[in-house]
PDB file of N, CA and C in Angstrom:
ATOM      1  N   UNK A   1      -5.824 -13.033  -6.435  1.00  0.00           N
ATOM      2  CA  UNK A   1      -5.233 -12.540  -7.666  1.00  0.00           C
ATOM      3  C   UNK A   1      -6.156 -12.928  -8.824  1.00  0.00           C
ATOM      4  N   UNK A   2      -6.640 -12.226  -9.742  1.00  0.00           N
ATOM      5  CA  UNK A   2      -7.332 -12.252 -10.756  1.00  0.00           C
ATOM      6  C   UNK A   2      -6.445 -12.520 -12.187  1.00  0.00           C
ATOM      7  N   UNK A   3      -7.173 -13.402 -13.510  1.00  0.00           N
ATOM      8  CA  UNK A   3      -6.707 -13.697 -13.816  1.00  0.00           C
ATOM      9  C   UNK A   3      -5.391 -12.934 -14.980  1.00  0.00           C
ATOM     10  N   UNK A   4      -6.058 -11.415 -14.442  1.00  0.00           N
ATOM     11  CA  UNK A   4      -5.280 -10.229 -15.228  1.00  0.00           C
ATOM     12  C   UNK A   4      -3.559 -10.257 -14.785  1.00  0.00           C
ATOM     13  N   UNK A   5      -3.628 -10.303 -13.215  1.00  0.00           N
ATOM     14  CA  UNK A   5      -2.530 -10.163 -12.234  1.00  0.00           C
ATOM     15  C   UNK A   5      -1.773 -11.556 -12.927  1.00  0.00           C
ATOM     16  N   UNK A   6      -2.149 -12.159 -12.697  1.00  0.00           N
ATOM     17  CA  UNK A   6      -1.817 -13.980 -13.119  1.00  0.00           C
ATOM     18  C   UNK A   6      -0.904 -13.809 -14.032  1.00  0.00           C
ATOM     19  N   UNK A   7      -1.802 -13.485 -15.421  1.00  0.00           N
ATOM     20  CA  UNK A   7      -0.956 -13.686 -16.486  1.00  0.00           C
ATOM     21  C   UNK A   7       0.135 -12.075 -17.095  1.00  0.00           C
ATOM     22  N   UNK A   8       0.030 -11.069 -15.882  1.00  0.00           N
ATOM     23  CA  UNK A   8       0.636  -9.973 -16.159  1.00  0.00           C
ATOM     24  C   UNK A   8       2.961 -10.652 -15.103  1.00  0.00           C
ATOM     25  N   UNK A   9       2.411 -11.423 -13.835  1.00  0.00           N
ATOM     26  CA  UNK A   9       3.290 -11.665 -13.658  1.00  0.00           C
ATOM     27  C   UNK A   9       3.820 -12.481 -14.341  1.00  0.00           C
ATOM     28  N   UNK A  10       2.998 -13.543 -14.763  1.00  0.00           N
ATOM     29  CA  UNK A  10       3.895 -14.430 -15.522  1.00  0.00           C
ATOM     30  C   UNK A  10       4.851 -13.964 -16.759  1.00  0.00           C
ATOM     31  N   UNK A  11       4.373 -12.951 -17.617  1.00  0.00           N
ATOM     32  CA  UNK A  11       4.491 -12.325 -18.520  1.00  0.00           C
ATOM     33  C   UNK A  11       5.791 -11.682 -17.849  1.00  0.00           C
ATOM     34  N   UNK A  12       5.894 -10.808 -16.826  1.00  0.00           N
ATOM     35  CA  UNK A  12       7.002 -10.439 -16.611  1.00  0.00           C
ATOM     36  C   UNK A  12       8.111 -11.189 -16.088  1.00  0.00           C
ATOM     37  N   UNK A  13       7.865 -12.523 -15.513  1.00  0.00           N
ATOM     38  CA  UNK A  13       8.745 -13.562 -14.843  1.00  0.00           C
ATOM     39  C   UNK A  13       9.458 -13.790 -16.566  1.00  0.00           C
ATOM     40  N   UNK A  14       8.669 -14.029 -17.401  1.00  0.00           N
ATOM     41  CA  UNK A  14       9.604 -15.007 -18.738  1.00  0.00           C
ATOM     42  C   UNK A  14       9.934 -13.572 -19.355  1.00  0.00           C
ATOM     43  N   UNK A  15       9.273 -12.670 -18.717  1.00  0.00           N
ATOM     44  CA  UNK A  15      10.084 -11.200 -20.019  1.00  0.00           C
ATOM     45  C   UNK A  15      11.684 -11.574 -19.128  1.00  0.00           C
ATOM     46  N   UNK A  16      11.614 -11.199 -17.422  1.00  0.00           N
ATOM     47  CA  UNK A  16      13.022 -11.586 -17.106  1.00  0.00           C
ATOM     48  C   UNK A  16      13.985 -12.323 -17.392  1.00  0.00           C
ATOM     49  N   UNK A  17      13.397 -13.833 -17.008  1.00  0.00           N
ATOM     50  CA  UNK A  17      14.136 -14.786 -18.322  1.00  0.00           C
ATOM     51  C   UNK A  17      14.594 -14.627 -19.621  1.00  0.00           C
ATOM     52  N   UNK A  18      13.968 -14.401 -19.821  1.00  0.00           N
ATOM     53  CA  UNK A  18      14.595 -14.432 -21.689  1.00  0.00           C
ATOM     54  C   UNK A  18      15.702 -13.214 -21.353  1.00  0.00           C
ATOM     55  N   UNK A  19      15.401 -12.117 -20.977  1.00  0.00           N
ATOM     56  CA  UNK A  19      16.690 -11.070 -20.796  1.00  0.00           C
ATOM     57  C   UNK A  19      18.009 -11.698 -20.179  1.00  0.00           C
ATOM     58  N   UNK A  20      17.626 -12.561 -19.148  1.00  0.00           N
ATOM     59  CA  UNK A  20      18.527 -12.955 -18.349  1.00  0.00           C
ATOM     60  C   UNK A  20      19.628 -13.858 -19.253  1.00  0.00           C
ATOM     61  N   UNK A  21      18.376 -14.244 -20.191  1.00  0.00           N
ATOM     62  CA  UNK A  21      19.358 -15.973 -21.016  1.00  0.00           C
ATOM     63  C   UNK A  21      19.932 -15.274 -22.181  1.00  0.00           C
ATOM     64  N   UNK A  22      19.832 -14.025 -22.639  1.00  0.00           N
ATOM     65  CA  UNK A  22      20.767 -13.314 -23.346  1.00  0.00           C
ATOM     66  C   UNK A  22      21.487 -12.873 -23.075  1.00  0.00           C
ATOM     67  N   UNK A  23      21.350 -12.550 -21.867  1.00  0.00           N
ATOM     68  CA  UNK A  23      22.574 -11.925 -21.441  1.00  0.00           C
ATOM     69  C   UNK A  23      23.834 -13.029 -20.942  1.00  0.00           C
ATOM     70  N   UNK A  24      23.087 -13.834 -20.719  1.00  0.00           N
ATOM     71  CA  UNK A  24      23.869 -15.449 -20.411  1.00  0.00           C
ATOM     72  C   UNK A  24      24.016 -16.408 -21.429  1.00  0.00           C
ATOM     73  N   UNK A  25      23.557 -16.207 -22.357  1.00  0.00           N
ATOM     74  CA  UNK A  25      23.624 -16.914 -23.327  1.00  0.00           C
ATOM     75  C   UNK A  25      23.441 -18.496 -23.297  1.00  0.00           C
ATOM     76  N   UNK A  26      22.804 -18.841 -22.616  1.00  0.00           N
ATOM     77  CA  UNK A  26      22.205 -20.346 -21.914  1.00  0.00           C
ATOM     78  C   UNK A  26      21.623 -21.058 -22.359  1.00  0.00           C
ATOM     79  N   UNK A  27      20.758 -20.017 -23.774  1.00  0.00           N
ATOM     80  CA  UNK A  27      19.973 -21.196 -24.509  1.00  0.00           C
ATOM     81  C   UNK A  27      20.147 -21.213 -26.047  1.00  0.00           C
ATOM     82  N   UNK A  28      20.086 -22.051 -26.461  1.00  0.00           N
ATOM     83  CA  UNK A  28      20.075 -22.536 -28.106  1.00  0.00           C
ATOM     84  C   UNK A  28      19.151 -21.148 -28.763  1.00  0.00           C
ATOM     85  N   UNK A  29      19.419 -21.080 -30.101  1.00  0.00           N
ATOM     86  CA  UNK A  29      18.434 -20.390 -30.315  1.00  0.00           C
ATOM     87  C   UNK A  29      16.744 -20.796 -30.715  1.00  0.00           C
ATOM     88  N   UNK A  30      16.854 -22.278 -31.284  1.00  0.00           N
ATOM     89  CA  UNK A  30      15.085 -22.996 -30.572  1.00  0.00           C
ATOM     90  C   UNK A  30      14.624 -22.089 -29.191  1.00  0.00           C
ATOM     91  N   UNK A  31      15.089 -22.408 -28.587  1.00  0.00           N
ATOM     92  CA  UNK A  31      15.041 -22.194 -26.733  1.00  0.00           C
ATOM     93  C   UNK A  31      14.386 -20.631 -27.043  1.00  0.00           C
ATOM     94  N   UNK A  32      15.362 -19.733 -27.836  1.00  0.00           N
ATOM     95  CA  UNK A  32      14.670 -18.082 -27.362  1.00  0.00           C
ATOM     96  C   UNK A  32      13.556 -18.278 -28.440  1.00  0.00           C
ATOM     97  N   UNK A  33      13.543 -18.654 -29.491  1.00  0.00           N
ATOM     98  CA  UNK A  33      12.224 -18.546 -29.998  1.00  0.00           C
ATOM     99  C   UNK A  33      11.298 -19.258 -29.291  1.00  0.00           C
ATOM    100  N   UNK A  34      11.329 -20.420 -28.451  1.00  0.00           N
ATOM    101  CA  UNK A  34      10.072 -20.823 -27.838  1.00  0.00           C
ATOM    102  C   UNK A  34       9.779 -19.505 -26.932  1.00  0.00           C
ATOM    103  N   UNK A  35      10.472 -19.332 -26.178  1.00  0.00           N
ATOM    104  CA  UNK A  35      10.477 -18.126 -25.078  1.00  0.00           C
ATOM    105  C   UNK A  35       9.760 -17.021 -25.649  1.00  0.00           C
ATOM    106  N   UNK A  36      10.077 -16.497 -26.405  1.00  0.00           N
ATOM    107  CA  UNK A  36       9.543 -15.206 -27.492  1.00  0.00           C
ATOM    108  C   UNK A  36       8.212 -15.469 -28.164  1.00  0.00           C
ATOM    109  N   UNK A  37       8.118 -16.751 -28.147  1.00  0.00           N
ATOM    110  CA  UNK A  37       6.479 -17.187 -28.795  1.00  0.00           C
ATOM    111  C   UNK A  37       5.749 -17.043 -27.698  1.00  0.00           C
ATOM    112  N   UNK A  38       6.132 -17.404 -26.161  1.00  0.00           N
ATOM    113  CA  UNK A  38       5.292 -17.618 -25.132  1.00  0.00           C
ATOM    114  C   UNK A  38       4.939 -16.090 -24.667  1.00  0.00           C
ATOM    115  N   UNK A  39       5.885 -15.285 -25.030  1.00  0.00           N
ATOM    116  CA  UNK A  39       5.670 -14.362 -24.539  1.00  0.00           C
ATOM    117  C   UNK A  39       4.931 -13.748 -25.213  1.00  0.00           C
ATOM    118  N   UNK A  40       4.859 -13.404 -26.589  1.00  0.00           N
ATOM    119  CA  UNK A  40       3.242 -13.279 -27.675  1.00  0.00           C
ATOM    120  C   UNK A  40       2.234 -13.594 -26.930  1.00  0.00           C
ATOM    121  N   UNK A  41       2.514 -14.792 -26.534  1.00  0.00           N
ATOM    122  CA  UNK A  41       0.914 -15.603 -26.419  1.00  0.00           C
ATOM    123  C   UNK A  41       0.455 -14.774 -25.069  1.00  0.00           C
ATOM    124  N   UNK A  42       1.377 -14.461 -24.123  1.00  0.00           N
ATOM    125  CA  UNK A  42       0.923 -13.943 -22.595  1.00  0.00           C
ATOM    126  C   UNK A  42      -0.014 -12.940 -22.866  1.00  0.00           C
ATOM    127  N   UNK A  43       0.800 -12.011 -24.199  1.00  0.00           N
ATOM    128  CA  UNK A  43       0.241 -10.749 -24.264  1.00  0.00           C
ATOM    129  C   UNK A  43      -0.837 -10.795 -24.768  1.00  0.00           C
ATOM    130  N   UNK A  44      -0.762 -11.359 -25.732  1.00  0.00           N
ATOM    131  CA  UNK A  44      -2.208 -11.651 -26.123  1.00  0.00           C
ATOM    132  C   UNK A  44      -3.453 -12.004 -25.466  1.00  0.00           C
ATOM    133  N   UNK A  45      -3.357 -12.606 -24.594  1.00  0.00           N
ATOM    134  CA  UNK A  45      -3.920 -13.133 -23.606  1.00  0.00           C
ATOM    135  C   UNK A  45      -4.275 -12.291 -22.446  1.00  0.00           C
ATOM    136  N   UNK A  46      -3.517 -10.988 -22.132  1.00  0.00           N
ATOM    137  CA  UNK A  46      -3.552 -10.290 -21.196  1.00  0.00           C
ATOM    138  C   UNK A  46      -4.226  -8.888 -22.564  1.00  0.00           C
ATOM    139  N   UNK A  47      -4.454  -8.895 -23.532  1.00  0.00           N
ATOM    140  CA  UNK A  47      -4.789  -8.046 -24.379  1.00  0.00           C
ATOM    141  C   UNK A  47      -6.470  -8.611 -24.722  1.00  0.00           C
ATOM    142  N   UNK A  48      -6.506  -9.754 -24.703  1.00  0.00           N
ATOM    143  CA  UNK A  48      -7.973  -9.957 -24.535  1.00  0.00           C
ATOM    144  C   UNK A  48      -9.040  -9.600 -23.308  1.00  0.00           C
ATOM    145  N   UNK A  49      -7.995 -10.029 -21.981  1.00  0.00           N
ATOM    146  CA  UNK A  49      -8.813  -9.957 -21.008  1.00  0.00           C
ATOM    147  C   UNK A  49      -8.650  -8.565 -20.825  1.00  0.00           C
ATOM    148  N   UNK A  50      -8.144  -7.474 -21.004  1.00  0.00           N
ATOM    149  CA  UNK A  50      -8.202  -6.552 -20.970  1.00  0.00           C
ATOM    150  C   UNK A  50      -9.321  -5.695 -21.749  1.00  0.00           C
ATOM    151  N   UNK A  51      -9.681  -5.710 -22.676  1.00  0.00           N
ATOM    152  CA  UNK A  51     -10.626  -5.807 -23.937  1.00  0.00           C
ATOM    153  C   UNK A  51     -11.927  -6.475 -24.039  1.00  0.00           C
ATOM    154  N   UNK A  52     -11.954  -7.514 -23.064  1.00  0.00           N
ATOM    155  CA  UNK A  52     -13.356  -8.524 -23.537  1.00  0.00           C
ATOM    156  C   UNK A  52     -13.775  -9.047 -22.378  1.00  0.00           C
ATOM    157  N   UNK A  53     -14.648  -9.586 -22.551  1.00  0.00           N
ATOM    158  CA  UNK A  53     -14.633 -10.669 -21.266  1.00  0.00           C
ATOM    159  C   UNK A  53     -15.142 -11.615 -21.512  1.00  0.00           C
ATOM    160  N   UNK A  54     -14.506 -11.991 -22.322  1.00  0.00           N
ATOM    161  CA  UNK A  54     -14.028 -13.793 -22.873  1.00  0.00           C
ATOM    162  C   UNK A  54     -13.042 -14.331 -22.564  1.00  0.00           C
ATOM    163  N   UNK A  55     -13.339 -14.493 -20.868  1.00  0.00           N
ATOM    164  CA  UNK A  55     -12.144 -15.245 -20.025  1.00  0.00           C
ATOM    165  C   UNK A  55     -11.882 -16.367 -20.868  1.00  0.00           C
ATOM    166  N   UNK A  56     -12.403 -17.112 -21.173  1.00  0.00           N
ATOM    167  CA  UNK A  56     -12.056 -18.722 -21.433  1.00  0.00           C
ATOM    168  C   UNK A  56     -11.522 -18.290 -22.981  1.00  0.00           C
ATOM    169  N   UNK A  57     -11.515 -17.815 -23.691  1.00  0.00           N
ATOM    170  CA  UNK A  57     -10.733 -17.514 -25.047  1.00  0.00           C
ATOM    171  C   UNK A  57      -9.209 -17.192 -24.532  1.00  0.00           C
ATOM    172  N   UNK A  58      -8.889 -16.122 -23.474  1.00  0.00           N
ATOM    173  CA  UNK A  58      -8.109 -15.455 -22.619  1.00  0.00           C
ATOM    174  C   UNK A  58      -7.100 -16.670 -22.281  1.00  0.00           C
ATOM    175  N   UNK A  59      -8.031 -17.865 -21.730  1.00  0.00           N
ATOM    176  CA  UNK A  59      -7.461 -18.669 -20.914  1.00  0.00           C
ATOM    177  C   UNK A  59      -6.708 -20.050 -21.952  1.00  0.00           C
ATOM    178  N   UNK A  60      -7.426 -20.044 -23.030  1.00  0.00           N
ATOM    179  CA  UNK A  60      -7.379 -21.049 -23.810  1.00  0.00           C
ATOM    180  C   UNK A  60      -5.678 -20.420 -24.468  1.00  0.00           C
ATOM    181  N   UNK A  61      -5.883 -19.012 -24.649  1.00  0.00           N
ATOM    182  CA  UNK A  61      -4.547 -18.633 -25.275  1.00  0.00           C
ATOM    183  C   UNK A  61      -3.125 -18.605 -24.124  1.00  0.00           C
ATOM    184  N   UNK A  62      -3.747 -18.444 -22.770  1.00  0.00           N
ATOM    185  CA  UNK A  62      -2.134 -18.780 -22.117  1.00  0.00           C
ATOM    186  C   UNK A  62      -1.701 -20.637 -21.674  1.00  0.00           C
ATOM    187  N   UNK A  63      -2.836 -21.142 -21.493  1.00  0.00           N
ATOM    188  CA  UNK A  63      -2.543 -22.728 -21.964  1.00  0.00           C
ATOM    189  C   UNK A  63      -1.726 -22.699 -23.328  1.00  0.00           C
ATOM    190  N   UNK A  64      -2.512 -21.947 -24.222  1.00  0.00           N
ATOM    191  CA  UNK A  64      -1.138 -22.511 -24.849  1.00  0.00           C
ATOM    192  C   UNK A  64      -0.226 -22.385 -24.713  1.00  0.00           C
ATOM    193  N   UNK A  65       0.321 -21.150 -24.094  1.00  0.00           N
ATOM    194  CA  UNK A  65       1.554 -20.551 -24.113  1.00  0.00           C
ATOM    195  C   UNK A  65       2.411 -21.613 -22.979  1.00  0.00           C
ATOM    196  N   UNK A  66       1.807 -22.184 -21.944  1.00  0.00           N
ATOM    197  CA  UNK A  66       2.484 -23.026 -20.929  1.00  0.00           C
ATOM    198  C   UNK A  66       2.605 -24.430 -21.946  1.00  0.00           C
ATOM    199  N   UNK A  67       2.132 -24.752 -22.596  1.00  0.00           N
ATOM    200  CA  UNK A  67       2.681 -26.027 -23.298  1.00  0.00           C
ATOM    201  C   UNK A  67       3.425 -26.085 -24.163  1.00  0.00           C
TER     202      UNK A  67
END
């Protein structure tokens, strides 16, 4: 899996989540804005490597998104 695939599932694992936790209402609203920031960051990240090939810029932006 390349690092396109990588950060395209992950991107869709927390798009699920966050749908799921609205619809469940499970988290604070801190909680969906972290969620909603991470999910920026995926795209972004999957919008570079798509665009460039400045993996490590790519990579530096979904680290952030996992911390």
């Amino acid at each position: 899996m390349n690092a396109y695939e990588h950060l395209q599932r992950e991107q869709d694992r927390i798009d699920n989540e966050f749908a799921r936790s609205l619809e469940q209402s499970t988290y604070e609203p801190t909680e969906i804005t972290n969620l909603k920031k991470t999910v920026v960051r995926y795209k972004a990240a999957l919008m570079l490597i798509s665009t460039s090939e400045d993996i490590c810029e790519a990579a530096e932006i979904a680290t952030g998104a996992l911390e």
